[in-house]
C-alpha atoms as a PDB file:
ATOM      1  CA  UNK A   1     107.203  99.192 130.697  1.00  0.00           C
ATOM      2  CA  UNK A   2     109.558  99.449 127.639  1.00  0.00           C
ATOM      3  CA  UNK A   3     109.260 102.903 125.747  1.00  0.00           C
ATOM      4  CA  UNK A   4     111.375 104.630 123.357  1.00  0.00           C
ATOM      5  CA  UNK A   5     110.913 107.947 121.768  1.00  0.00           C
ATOM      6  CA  UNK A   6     110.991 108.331 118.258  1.00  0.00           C
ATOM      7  CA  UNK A   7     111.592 111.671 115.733  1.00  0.00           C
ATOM      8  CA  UNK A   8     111.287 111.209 112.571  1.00  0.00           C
ATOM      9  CA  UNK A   9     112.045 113.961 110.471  1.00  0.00           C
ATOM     10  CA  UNK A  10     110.981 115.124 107.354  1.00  0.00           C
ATOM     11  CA  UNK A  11     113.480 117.306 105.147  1.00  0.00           C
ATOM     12  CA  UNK A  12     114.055 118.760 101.450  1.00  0.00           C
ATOM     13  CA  UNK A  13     117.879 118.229 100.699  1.00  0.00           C
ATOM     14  CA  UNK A  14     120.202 119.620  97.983  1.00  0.00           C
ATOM     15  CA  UNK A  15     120.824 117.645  94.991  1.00  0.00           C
ATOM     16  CA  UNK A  16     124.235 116.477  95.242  1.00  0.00           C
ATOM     17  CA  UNK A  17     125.795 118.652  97.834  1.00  0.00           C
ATOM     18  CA  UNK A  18     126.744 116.829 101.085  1.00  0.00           C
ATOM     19  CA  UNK A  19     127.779 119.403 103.155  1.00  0.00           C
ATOM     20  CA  UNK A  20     125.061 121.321 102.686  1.00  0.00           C
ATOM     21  CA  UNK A  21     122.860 118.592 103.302  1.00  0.00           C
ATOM     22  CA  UNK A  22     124.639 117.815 106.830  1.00  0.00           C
ATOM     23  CA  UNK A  23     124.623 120.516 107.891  1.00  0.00           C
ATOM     24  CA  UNK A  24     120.877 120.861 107.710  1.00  0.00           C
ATOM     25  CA  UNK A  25     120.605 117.498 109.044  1.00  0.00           C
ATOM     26  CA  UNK A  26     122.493 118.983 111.858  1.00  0.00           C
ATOM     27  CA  UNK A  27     120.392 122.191 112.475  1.00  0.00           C
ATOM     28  CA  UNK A  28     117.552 120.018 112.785  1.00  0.00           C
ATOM     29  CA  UNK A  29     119.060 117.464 114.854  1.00  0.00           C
ATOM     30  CA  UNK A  30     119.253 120.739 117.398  1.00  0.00           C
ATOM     31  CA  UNK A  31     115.816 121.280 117.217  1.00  0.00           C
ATOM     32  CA  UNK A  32     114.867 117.967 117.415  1.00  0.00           C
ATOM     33  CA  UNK A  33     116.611 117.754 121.545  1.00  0.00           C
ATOM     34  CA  UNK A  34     115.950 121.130 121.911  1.00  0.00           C
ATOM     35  CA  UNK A  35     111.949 120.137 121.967  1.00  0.00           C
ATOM     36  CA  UNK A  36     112.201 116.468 123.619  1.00  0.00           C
ATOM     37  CA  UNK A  37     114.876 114.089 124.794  1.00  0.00           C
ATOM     38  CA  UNK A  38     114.611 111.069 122.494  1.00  0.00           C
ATOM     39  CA  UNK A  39     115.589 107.946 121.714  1.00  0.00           C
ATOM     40  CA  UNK A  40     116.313 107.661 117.962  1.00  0.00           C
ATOM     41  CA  UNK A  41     116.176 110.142 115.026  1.00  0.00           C
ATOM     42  CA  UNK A  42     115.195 109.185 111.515  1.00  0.00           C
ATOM     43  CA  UNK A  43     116.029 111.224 108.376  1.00  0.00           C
ATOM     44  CA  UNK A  44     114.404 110.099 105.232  1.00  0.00           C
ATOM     45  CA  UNK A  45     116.614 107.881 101.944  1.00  0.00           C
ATOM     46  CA  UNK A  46     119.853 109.529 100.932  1.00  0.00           C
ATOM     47  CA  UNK A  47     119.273 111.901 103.108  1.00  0.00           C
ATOM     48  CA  UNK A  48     122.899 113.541 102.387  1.00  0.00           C
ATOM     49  CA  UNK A  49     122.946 113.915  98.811  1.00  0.00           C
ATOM     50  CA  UNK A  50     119.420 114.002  97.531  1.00  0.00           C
ATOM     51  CA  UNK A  51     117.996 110.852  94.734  1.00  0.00           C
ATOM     52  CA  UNK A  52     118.550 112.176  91.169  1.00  0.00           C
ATOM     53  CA  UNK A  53     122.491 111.637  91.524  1.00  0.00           C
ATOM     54  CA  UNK A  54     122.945 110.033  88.246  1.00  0.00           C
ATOM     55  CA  UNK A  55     126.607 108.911  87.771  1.00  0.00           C
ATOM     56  CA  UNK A  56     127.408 111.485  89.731  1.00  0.00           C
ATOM     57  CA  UNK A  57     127.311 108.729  92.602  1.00  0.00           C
ATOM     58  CA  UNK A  58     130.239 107.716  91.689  1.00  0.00           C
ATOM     59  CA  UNK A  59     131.506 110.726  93.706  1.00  0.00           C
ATOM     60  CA  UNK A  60     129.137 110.712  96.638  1.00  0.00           C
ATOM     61  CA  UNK A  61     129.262 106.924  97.791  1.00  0.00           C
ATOM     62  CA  UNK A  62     131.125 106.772 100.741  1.00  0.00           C
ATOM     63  CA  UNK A  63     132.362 104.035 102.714  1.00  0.00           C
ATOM     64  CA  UNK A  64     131.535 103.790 106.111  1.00  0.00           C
ATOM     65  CA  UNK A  65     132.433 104.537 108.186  1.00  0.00           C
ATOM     66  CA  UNK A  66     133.439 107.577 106.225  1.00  0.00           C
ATOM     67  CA  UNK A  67     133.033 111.512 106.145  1.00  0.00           C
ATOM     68  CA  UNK A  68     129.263 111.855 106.334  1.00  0.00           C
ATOM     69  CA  UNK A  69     129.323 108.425 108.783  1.00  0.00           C
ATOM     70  CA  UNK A  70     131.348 110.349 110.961  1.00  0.00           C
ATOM     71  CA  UNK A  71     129.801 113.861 110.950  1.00  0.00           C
ATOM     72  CA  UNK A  72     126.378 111.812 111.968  1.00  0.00           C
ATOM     73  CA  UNK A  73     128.379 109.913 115.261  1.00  0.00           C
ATOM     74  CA  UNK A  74     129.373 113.009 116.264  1.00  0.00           C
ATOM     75  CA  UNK A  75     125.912 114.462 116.195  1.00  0.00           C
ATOM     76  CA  UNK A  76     124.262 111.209 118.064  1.00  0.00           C
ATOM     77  CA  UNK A  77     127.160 110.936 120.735  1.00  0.00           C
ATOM     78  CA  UNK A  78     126.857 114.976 121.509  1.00  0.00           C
ATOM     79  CA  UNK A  79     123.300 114.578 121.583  1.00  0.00           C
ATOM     80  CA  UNK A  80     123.144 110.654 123.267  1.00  0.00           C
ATOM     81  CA  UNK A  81     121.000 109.409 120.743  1.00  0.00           C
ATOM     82  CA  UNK A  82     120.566 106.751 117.493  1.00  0.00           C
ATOM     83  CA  UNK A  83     120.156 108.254 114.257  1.00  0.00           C
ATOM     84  CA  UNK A  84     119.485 106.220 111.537  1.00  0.00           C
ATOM     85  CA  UNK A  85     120.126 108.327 108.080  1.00  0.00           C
ATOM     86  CA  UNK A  86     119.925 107.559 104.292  1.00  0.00           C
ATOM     87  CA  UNK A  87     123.006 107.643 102.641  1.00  0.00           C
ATOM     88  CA  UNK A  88     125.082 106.634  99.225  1.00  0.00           C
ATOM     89  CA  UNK A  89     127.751 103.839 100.579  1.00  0.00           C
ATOM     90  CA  UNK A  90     130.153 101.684  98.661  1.00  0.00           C
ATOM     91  CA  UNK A  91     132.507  98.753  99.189  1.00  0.00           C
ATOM     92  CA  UNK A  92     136.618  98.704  98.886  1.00  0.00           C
ATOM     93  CA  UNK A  93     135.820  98.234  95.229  1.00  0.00           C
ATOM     94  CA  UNK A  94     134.614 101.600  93.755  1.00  0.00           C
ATOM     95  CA  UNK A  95     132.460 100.516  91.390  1.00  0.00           C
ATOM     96  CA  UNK A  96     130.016  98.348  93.848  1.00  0.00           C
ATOM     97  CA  UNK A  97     127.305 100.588  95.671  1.00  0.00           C
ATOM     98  CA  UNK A  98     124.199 100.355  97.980  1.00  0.00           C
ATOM     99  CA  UNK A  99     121.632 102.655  99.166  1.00  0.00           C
ATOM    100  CA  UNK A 100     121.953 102.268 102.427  1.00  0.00           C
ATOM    101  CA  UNK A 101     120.313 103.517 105.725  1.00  0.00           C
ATOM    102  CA  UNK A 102     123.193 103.569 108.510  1.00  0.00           C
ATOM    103  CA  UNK A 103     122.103 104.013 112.143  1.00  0.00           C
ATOM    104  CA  UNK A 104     124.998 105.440 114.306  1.00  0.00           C
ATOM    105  CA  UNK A 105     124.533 104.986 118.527  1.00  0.00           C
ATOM    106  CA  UNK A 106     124.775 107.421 121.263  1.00  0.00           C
ATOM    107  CA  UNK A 107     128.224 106.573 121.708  1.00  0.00           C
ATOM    108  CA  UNK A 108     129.524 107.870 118.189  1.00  0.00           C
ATOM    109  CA  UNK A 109     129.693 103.852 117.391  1.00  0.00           C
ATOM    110  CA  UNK A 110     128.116 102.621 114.221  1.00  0.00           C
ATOM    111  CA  UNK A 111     125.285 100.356 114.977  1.00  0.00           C
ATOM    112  CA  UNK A 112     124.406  98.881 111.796  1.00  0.00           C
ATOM    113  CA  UNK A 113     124.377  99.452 108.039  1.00  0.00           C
ATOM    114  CA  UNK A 114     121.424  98.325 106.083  1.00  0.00           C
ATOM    115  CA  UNK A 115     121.647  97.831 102.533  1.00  0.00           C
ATOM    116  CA  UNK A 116     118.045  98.500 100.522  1.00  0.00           C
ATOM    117  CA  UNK A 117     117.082  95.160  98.762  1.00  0.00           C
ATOM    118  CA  UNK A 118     114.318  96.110  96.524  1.00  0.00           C
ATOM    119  CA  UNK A 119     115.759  98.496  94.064  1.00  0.00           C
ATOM    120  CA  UNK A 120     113.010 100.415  91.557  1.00  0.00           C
ATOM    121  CA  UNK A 121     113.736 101.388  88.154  1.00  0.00           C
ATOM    122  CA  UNK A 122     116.781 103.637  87.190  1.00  0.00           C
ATOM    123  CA  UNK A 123     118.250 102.318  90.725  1.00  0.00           C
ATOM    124  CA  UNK A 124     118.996  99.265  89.596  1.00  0.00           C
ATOM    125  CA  UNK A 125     121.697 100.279  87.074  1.00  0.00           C
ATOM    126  CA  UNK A 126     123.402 103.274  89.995  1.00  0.00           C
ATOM    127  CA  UNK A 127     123.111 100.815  93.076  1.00  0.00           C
ATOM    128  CA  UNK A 128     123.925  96.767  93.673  1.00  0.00           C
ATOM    129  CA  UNK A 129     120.755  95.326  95.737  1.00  0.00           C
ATOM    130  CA  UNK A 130     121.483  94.154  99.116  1.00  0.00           C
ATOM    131  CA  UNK A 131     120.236  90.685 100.181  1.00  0.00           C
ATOM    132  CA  UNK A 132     120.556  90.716 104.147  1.00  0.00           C
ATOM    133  CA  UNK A 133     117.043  91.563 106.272  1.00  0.00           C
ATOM    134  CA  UNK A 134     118.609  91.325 109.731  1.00  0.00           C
ATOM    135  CA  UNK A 135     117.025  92.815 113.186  1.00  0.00           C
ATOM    136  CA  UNK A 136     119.017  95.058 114.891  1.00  0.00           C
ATOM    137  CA  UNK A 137     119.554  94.207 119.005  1.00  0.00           C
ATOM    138  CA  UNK A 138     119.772  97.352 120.706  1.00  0.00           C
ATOM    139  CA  UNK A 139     119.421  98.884 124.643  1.00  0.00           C
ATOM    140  CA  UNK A 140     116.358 100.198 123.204  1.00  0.00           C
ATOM    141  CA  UNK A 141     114.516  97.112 121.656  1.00  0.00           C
ATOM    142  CA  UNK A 142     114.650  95.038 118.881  1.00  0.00           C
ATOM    143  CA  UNK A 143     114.503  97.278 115.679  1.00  0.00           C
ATOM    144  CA  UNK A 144     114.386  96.609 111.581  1.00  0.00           C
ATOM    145  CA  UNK A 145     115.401  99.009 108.736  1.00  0.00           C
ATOM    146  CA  UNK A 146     114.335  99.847 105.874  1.00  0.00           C
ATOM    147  CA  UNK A 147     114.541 101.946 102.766  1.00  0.00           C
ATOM    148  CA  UNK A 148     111.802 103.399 100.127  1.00  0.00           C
ATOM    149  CA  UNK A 149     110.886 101.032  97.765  1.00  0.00           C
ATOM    150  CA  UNK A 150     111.440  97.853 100.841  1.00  0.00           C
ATOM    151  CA  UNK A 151     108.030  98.476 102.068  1.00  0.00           C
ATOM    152  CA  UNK A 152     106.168  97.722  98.955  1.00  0.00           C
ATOM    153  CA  UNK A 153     107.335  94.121  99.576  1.00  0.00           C
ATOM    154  CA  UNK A 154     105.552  92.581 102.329  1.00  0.00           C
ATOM    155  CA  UNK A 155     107.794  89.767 102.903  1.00  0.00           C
ATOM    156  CA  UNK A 156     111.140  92.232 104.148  1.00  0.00           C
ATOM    157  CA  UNK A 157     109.166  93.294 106.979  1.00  0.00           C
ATOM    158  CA  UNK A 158     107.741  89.976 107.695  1.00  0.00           C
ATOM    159  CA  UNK A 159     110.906  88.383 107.631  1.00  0.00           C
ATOM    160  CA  UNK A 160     112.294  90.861 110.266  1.00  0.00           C
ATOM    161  CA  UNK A 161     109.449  90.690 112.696  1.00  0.00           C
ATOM    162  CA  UNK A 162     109.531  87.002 112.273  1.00  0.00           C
ATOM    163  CA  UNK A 163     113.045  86.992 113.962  1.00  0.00           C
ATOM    164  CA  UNK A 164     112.036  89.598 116.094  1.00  0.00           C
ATOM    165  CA  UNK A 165     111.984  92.830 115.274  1.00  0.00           C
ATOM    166  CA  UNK A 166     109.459  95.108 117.401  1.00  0.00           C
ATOM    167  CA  UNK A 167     109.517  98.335 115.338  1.00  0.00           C
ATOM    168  CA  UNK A 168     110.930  99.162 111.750  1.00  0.00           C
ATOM    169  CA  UNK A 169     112.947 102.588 110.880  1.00  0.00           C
ATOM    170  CA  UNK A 170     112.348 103.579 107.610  1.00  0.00           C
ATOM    171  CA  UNK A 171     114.153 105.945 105.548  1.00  0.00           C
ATOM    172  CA  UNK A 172     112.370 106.628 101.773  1.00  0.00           C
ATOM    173  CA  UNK A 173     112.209 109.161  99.067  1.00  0.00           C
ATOM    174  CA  UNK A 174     108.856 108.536  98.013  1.00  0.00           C
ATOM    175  CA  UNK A 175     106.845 110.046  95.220  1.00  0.00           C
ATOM    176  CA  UNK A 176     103.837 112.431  95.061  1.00  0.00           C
ATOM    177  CA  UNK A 177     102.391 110.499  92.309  1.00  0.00           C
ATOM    178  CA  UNK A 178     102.124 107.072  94.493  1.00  0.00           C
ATOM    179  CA  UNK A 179     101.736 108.947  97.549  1.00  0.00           C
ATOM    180  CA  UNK A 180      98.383 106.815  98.149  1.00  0.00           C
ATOM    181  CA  UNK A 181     100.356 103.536  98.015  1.00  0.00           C
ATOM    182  CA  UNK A 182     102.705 105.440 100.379  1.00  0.00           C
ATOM    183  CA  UNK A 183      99.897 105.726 103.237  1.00  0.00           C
ATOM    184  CA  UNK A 184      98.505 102.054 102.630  1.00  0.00           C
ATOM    185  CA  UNK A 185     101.697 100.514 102.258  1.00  0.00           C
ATOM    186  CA  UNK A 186     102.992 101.675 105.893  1.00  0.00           C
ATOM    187  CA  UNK A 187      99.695 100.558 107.789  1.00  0.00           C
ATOM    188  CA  UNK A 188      99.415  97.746 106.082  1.00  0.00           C
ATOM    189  CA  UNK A 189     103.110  96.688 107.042  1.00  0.00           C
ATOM    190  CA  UNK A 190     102.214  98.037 110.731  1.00  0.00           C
ATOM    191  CA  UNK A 191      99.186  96.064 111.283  1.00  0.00           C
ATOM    192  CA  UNK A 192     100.200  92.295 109.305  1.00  0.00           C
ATOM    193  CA  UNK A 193     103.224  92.220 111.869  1.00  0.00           C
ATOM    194  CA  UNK A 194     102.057  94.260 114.820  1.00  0.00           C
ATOM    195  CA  UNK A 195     104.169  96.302 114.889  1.00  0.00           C
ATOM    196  CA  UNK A 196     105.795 100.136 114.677  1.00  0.00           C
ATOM    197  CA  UNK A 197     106.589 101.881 111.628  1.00  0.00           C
ATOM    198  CA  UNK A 198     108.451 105.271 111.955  1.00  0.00           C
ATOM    199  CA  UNK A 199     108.998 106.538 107.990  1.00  0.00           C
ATOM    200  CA  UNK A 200     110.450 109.225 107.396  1.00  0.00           C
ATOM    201  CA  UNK A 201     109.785 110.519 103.530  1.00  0.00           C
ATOM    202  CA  UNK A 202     111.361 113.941 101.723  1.00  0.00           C
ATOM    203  CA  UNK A 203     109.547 116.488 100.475  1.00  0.00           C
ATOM    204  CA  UNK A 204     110.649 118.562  97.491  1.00  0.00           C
ATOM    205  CA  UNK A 205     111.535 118.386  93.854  1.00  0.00           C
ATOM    206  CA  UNK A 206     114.536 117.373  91.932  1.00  0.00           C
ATOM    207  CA  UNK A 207     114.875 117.379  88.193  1.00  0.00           C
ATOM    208  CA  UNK A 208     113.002 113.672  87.520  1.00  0.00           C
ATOM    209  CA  UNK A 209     110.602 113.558  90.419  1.00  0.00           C
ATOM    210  CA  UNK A 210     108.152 115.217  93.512  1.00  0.00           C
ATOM    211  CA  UNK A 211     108.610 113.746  96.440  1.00  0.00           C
ATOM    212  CA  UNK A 212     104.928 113.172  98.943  1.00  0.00           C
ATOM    213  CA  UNK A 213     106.181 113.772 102.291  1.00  0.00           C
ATOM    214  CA  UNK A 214     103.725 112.603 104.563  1.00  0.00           C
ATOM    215  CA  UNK A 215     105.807 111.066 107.096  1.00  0.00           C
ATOM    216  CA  UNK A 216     104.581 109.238 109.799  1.00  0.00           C
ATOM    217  CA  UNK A 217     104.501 106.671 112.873  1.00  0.00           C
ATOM    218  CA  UNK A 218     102.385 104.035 112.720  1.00  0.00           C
ATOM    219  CA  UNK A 219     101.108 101.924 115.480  1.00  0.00           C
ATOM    220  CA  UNK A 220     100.495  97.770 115.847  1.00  0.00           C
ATOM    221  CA  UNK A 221      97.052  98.188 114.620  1.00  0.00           C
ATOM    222  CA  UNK A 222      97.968 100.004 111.551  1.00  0.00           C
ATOM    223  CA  UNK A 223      96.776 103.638 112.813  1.00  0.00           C
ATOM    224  CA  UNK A 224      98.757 106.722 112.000  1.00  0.00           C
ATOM    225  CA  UNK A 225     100.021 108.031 115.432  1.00  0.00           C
ATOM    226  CA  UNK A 226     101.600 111.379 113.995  1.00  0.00           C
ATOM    227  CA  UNK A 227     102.121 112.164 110.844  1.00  0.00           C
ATOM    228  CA  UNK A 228     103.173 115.629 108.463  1.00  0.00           C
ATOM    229  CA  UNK A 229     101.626 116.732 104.984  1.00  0.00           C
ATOM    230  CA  UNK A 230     102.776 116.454 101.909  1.00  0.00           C
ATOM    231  CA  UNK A 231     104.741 119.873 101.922  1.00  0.00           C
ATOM    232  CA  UNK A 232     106.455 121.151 105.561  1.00  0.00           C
ATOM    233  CA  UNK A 233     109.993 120.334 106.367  1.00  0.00           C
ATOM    234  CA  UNK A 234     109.718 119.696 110.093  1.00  0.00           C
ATOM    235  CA  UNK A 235     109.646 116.536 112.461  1.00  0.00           C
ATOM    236  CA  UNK A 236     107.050 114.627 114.145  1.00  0.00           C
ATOM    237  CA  UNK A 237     107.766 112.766 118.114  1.00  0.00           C
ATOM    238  CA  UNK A 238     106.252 110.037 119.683  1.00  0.00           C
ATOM    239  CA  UNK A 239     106.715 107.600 122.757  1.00  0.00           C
ATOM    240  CA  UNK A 240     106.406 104.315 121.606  1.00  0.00           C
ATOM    241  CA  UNK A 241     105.399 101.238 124.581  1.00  0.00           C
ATOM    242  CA  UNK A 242     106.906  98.166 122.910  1.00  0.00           C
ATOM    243  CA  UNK A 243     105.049  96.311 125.264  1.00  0.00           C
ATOM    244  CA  UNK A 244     101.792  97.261 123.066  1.00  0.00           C
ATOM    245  CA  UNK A 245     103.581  94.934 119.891  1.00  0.00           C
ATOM    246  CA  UNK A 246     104.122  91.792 122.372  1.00  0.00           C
ATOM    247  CA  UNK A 247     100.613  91.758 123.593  1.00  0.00           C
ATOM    248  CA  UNK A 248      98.733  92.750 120.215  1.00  0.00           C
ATOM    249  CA  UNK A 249     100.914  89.845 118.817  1.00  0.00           C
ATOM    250  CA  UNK A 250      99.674  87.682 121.714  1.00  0.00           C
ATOM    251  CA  UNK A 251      95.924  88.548 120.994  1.00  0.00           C
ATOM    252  CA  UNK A 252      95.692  87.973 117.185  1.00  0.00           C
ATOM    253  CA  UNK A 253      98.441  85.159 117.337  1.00  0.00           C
ATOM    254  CA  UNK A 254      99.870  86.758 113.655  1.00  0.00           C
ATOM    255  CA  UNK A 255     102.722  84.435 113.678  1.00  0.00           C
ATOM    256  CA  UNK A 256     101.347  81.561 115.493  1.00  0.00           C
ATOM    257  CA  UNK A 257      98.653  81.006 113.106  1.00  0.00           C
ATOM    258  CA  UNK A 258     100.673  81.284 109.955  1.00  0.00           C
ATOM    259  CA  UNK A 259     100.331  78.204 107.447  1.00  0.00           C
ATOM    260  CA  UNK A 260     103.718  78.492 105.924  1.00  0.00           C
ATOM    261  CA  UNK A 261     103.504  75.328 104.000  1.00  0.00           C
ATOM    262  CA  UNK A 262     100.723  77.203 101.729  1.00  0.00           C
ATOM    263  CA  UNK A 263     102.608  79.813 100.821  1.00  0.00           C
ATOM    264  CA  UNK A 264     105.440  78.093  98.659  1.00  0.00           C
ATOM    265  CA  UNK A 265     105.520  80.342  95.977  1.00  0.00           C
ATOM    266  CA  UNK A 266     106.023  83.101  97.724  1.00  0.00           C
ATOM    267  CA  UNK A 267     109.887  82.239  98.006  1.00  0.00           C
ATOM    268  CA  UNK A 268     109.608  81.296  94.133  1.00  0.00           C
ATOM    269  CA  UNK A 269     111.476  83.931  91.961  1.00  0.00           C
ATOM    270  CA  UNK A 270     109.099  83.966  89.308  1.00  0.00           C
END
C-alpha cells in the first residue's frame, strides 16, 4: 500500500517581514513533527512575506535558491521531510517575478519550483504568469502544485493528473469574501480528477483584504477529510493511500471516457 502523510498548515504572516515570517514557519514546523512523523508540509501562498507587498516586491523576490530557499532546506533536511512553501521568487533579471510555491526535499535539495499561472487582478502588474503545469516525480508519489487563484481553472489540475499526478499541494491566500467558491472549488478539483487536494489557505488581514482560512484535505471523491475554520492558526494531518486515486480512477474511468475532440474551445484563448 502507498501512503504518505500530509500537514498542511494554516498561518497569519507579517506583511512584508521575512524573518519574522520564517521563523514562525519554523516554530510550527516543530510542532508539526513534534505531533506526527510526516511526509510533506504545506504552508499557504507567499507564505514568507504576506500578499499586499505592493512594489515593495521588488525587495522581497528572491531567487532560489536563495535566503528564505535555504532557511526552508534546512528545516526539511533536520526534520526529513518535503515542504512545499509560498514564496516571492525572481529571475537573474530583477525586474521579472513569479509567485511561486517551492517544495524543498528531506535532503535540504530543492525539488521543484512552481510558478502560479493564473494571476488575479492587481497580480498581474507585481508578478509575470508562469506557463509550465508539470507533475512532480517523487519517493513519495506523483504530486502537482499549485497556487491560489490556479484552482479556479479546472484545466491546470486536469492537465497535471492527465500526466499523472496523484495528489495536488496547494498553497493560496484566499479571501473571506469568496470563501464559498474556496470550498467548491477544491472538491470539485478533487473529485473531476480523483484525486487529493491538500490546500493550505491564510487566515488574517492585511490592509486590502481578509483572508477565509478554511484549509483542508480533500479526498478522490471530493469529501473534506480534515479541514480548519475560517479563523485558528494551526495545522491539520492526514495519511493519504494513493492507492485509493488509482482504483477510483479505474471505477469511473474519468480519463478513459473523455471526448477530447468536443472540447476544442477549451484550448481557444478567447
Amino acid at each position: 500500500m502507498r501512503e504518505v502523510t500530509v500537514a498542511v498548515v494554516q498561518m497569519d504572516t507579517k506583511l512584508g517581514e521575512s524573518d519574522a515570517n520564517l521563523a514562525k514557519m519554523g516554530e510550527m514546523i516543530r510542532q508539526v513533527v513534534a505531533r506526527q512523523r510526516v511526509d510533506v508540509i504545506v504552508f499557504p501562498e507567499l507564505a514568507t512575506t504576506g500578499s499586499d507587498c505592493g512594489a515593495r516586491f521588488t525587495q522581497l523576490n528572491q531567487r532560489v535558491p536563495g535566503p528564505s530557499v535555504n532557511v526552508i532546506a534546512q528545516r526539511a533536511q533536520d526534520t526529513a521531510t518535503h515542504i512545499a512553501f509560498g514564496i516571492p521568487t525572481k529571475e537573474r533579471v530583477e525586474s521579472i517575478a513569479f509567485n511561486s510555491q517551492v517544495l524543498v526535499g528531506p535532503e535540504g535539495d530543492l525539488v521543484s519550483h512552481y510558478r502560479k499561472v493564473h494571476l488575479r487582478g492587481i497580480e498581474q502588474t507585481l508578478f509575470r504568469p508562469g506557463f509550465k503545469l508539470e507533475p512532480v516525480e517523487t519517493p513519495l508519489g506523483v504530486l502537482g502544485q499549485q497556487v491560489g487563484w490556479d484552482v479556479f481553472y479546472p484545466e491546470g489540475i486536469r492537465s497535471l493528473c492527465m500526466d499523472g499526478a496523484e495528489f495536488i499541494l496547494v498553497s493560496a491566500a484566499w479571501d473571506r469574501e469568496h470563501a464559498d467558491e474556496w470550498r467548491v472549488f477544491l472538491s470539485a478539483r478533487a473529485a473531476e480528477n480523483a484525486c487529493f487536494i491538500c490546500a493550505a489557505n491564510r487566515v488574517g488581514e492585511e490592509p486590502g483584504m481578509a483572508f477565509c482560512g478554511e484549509s483542508m484535505i480533500v479526498g478522490p471523491r471530493g469529501q473534506v477529510i480534515v479541514d480548519l475554520d475560517e479563523t485558528t492558526e494551526g495545522f491539520i494531518l492526514a495519511r493519504l493511500s494513493l492507492d485509493e486515486t488509482r482504483r477510483v480512477r479505474e471505477e469511473t474511468q474519468i480519463f478513459q471516457t473523455r471526448q477530447p475532440l468536443s472540447y476544442r474551445s477549451v484550448v481557444r484563448k478567447y
